[in-house]
N, C-alpha and C. Protein backbone atom coordinates (compact mmCIF):
# COMPACT_ATOMS: atom_id res chain seq x y z
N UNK A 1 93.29 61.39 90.18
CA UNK A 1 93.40 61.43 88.72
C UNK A 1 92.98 62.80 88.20
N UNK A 2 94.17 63.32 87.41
CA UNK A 2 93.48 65.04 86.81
C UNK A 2 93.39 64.33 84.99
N UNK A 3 92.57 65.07 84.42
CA UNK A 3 92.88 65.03 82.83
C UNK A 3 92.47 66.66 82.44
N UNK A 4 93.31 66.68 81.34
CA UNK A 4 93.78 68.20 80.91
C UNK A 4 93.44 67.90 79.58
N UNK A 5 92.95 69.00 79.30
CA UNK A 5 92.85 69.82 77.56
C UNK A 5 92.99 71.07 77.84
N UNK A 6 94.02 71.00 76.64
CA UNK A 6 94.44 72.50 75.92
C UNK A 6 93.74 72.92 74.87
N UNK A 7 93.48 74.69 74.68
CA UNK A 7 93.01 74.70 73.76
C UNK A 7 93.78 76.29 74.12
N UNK A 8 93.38 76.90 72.16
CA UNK A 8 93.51 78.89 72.73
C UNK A 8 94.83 78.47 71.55
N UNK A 9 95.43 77.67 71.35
CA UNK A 9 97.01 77.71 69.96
C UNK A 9 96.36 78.29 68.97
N UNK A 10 97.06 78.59 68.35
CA UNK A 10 96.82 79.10 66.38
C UNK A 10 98.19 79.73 66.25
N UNK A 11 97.91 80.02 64.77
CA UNK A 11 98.76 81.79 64.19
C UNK A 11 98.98 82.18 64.69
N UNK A 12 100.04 83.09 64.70
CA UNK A 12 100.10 84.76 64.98
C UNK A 12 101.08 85.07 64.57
N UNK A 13 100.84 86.36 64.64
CA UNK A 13 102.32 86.89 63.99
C UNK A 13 102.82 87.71 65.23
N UNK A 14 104.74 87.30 64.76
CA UNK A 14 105.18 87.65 65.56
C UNK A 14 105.02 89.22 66.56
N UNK A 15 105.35 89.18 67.81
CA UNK A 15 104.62 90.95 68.56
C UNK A 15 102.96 90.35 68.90
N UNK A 16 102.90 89.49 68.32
CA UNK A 16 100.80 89.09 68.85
C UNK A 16 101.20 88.38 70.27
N UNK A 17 99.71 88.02 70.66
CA UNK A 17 99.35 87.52 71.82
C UNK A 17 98.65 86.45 72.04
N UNK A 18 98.22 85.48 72.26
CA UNK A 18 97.73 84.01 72.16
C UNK A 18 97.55 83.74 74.15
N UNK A 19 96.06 83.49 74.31
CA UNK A 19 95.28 82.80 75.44
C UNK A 19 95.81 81.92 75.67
N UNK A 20 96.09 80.67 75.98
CA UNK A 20 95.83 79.04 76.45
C UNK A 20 95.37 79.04 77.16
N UNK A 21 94.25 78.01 77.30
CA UNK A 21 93.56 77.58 78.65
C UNK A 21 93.90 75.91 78.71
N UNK A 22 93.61 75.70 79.49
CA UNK A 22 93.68 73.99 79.93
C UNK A 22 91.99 73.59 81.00
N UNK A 23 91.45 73.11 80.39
CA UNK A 23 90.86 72.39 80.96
C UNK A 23 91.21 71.41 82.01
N UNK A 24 91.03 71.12 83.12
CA UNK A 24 90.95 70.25 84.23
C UNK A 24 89.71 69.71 84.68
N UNK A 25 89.70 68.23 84.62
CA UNK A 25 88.93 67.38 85.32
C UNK A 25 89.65 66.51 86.65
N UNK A 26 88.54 66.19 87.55
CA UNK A 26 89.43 65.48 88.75
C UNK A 26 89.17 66.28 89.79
N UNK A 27 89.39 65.18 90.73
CA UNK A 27 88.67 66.16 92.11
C UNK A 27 90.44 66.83 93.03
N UNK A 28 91.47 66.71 92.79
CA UNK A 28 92.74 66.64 93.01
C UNK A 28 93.07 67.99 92.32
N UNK A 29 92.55 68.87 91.10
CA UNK A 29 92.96 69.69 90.57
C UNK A 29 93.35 71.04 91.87
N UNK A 30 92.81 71.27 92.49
CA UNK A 30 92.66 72.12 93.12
C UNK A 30 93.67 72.28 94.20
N UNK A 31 93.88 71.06 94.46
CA UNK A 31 95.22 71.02 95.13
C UNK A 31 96.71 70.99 94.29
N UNK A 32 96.66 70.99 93.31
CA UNK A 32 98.01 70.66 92.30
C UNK A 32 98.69 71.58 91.83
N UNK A 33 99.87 71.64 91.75
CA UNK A 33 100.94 72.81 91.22
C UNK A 33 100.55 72.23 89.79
N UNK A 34 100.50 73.58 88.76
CA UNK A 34 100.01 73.32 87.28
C UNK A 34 101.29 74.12 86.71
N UNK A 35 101.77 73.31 85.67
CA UNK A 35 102.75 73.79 84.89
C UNK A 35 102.16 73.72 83.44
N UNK A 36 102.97 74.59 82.79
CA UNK A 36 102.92 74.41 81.14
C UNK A 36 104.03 74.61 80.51
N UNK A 37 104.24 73.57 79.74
CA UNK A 37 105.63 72.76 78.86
C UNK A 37 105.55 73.41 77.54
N UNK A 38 106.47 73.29 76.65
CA UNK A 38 106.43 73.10 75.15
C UNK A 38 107.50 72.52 74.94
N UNK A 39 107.05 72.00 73.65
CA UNK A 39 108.27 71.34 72.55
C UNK A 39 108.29 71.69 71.33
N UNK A 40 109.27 72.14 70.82
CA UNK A 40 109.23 73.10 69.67
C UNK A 40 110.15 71.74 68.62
N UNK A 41 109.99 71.76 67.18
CA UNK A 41 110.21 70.49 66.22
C UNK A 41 111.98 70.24 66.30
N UNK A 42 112.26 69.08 66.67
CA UNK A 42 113.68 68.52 66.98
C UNK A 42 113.95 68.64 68.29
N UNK A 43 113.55 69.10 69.00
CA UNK A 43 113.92 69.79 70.74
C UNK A 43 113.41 69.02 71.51
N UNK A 44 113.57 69.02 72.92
CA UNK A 44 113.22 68.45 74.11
C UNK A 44 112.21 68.99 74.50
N UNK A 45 111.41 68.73 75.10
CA UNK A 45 110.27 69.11 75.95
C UNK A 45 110.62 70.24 77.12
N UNK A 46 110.61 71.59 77.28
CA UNK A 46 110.69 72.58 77.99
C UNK A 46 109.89 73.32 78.83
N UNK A 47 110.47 73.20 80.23
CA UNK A 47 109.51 74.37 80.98
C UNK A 47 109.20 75.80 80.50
N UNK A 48 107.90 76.21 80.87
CA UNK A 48 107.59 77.52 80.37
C UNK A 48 107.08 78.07 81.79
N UNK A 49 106.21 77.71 82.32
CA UNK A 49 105.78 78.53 83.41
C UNK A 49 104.59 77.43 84.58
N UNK A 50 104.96 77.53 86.08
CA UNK A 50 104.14 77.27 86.60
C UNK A 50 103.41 77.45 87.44
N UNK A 51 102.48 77.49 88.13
CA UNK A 51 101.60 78.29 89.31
C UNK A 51 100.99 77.06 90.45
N UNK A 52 101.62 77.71 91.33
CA UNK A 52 101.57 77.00 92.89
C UNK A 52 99.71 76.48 93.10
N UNK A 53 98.97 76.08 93.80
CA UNK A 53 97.58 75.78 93.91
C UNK A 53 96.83 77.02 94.48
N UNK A 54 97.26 77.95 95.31
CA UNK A 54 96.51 79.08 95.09
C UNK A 54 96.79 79.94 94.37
N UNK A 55 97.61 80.10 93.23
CA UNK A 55 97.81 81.20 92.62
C UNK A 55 98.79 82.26 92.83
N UNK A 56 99.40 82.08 94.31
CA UNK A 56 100.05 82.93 94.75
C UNK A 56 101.69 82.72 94.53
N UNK A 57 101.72 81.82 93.99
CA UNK A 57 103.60 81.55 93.56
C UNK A 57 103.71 81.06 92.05
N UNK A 58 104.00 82.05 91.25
CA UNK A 58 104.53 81.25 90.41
C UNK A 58 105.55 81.97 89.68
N UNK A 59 105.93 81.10 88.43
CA UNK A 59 107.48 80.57 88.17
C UNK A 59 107.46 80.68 86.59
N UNK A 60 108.64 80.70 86.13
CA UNK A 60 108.83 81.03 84.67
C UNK A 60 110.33 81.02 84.24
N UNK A 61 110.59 80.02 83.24
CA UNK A 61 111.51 80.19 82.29
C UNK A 61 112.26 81.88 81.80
N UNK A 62 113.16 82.05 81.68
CA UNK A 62 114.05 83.01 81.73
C UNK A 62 113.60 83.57 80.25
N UNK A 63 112.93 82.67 79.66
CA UNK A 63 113.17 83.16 78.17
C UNK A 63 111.69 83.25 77.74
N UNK A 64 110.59 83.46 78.61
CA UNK A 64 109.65 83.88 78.58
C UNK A 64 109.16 85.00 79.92
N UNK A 65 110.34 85.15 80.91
CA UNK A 65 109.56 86.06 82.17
C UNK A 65 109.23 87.74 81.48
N UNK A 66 108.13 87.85 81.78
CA UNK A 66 108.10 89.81 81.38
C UNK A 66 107.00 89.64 80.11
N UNK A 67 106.81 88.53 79.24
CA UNK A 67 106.08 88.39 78.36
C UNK A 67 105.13 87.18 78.52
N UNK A 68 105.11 86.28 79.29
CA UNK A 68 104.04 85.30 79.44
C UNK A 68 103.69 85.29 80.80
N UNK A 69 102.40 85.24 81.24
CA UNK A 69 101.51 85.27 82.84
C UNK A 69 100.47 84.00 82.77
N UNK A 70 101.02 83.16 83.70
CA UNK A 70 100.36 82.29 83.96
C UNK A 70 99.48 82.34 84.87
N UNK A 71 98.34 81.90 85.40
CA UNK A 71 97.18 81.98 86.23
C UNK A 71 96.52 80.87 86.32
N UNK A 72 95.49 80.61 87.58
CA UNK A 72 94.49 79.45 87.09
C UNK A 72 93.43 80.05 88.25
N UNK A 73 92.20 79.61 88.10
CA UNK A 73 91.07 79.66 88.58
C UNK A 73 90.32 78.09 88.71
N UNK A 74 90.52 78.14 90.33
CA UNK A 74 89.85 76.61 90.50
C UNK A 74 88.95 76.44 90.81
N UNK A 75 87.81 77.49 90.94
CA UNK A 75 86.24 77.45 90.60
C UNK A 75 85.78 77.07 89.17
N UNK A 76 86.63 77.27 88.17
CA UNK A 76 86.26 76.67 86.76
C UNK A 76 87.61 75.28 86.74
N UNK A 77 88.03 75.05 87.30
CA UNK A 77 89.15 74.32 86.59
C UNK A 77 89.75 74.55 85.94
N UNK A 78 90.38 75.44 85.86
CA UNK A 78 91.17 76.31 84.85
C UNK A 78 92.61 76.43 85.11
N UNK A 79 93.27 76.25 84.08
CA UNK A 79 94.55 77.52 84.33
C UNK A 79 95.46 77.60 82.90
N UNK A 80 95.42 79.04 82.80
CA UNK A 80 95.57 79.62 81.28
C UNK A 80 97.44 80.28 81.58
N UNK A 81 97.71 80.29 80.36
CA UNK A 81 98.76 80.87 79.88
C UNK A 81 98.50 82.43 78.37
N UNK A 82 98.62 83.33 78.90
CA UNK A 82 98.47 84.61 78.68
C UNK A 82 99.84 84.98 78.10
N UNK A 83 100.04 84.82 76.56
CA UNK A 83 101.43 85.06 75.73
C UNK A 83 101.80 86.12 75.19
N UNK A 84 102.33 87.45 75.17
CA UNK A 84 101.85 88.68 74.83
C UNK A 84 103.60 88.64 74.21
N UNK A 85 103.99 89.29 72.90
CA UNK A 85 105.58 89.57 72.12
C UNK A 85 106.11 88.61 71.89
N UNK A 86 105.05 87.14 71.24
CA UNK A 86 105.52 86.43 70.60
C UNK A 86 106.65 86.51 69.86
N UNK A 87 107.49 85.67 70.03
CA UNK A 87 108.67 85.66 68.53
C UNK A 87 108.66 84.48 68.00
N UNK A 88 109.64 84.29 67.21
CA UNK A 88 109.50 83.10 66.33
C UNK A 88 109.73 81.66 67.38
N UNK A 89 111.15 81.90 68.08
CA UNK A 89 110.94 80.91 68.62
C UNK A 89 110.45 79.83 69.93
N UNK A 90 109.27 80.86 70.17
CA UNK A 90 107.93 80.96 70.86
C UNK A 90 107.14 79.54 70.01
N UNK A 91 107.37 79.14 68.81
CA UNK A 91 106.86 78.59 68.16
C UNK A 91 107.08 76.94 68.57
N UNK A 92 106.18 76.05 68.72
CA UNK A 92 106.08 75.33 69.48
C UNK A 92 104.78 74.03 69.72
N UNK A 93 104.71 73.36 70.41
CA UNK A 93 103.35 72.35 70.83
C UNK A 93 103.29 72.99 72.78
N UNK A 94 102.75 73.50 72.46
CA UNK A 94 102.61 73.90 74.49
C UNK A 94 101.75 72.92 74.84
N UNK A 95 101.97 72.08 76.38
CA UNK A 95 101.06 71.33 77.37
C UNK A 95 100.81 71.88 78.65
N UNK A 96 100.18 71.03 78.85
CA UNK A 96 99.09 71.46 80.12
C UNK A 96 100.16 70.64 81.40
N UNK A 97 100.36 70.45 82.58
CA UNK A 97 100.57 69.65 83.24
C UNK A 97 100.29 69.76 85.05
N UNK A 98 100.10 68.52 85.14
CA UNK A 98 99.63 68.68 86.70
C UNK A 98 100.16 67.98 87.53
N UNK A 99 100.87 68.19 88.73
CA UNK A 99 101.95 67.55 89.80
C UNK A 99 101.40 67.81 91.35
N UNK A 100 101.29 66.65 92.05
CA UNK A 100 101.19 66.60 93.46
C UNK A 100 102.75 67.67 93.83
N UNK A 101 102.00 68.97 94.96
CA UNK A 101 102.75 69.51 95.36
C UNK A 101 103.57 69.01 96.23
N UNK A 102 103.78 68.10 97.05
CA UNK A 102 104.70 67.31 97.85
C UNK A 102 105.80 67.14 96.77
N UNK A 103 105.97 66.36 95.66
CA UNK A 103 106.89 65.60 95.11
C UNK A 103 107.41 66.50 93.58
N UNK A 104 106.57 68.05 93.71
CA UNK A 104 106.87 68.75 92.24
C UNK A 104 108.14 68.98 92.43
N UNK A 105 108.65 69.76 91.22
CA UNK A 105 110.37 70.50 90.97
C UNK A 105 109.67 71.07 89.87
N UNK A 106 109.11 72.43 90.12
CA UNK A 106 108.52 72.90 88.92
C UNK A 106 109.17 73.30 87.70
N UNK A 107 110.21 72.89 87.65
CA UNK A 107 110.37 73.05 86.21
C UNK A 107 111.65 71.39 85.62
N UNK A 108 111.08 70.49 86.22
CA UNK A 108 111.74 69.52 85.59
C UNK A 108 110.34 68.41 85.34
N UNK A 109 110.29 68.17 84.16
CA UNK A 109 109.18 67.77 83.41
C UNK A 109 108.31 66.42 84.24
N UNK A 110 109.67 65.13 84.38
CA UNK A 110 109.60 64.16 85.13
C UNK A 110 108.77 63.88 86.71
N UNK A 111 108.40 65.32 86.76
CA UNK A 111 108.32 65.26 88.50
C UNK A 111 106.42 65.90 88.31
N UNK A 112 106.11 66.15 86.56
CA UNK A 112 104.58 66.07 86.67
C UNK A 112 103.75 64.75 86.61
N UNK A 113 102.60 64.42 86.82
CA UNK A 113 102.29 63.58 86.79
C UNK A 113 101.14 63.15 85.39
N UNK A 114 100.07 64.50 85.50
CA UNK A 114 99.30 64.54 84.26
C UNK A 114 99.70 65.41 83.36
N UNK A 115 99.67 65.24 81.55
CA UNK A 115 99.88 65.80 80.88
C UNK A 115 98.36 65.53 79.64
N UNK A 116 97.96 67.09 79.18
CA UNK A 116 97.28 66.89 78.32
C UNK A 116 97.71 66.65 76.78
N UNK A 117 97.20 66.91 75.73
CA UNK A 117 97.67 66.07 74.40
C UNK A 117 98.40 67.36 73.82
N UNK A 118 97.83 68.98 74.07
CA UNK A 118 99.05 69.74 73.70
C UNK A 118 98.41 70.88 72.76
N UNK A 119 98.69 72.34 72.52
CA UNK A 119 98.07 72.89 71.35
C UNK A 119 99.07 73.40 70.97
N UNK A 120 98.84 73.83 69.23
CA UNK A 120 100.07 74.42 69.02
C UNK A 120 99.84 76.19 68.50
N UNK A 121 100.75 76.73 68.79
CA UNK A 121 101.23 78.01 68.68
C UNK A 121 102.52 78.21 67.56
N UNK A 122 101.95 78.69 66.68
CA UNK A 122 102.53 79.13 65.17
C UNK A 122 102.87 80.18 64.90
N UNK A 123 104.51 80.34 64.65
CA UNK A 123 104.78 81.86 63.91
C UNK A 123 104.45 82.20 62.35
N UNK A 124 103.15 83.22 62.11
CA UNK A 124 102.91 83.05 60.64
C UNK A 124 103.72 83.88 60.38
N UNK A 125 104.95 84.63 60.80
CA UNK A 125 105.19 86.01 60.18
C UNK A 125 105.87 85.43 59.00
C-alpha cells in the first residue's frame, strides 16, 4: 500500500516555474515506478512524466520534454516535478501516482495503482 500527497501548485504566470512534490507513505514506495498525471477542466486525465525506482529512467510527454524534470529521492519519500516555461495550457490539477514495476505502461493511467488527491497549477497571466 503507497499513499501520496501533493503539494508545491499555485499561480504563476506564464514563463514561471512551480516545484511539486508528492509525499509517499508505504513500505513499497521505493520499489515503484512514480508517475505524474494532470487533468486540465473538460479533458481526460494525461500523462506528464515518469521516473523508473532508481531514478535512472525516466519519461515524458512530448508536450512537456525540455521544460519539466522529474526526480524522486527515496530516502525522504519523495518525488517532485520541477516545471520551468509554464504556458497557459500547462494549466491544470497535476497527481501523484504509483505503479508496481512488473505490470506499469508508464504513460497509460490504468496501469497505476496509487493516486494522490491532486494540486493545482494556475495560469494567472
Amino acid at each position: 500500500q503507497v499513499q501520496l500527497v501533493e503539494s508545491g501548485g499555485g499561480l504563476v504566470q506564464a514563463g514561471g516555474s512551480l516545484r511539486l512534490s508528492c509525499a509517499a507513505s508505504g513500505r513499497t514506495f521505493s520499489n515503484s515506478v512514480m508517475g505524474w498525471f494532470r487533468q486540465a477542466p473538460g479533458k481526460e486525465r494525461e500523462f506528464v512524466a515518469a521516473i523508473n525506482w532508481s531514478g535512472g529512467s525516466t519519461y515524458y510527454a512530448d508536450s512537456v520534454k525540455g521544460r519539466f524534470t522529474i526526480s524522486r529521492d527515496n530516502a525522504r519519500n519523495a518525488v517532485y516535478l520541477q516545471t520551468n516555461k509554464l504556458k497557459s495550457e500547462d494549466t491544470a490539477v497535476y497527481y501523484c501516482a504509483a505503479a508496481r514495476p512488473d505490470k506499469v505502461v508508464v504513460g497509460v493511467r490504468h496501469t497505476y495503482d496509487y493516486w494522490g488527491q491532486g494540486t493545482q497549477v494556475t495560469d494567472s497571466s
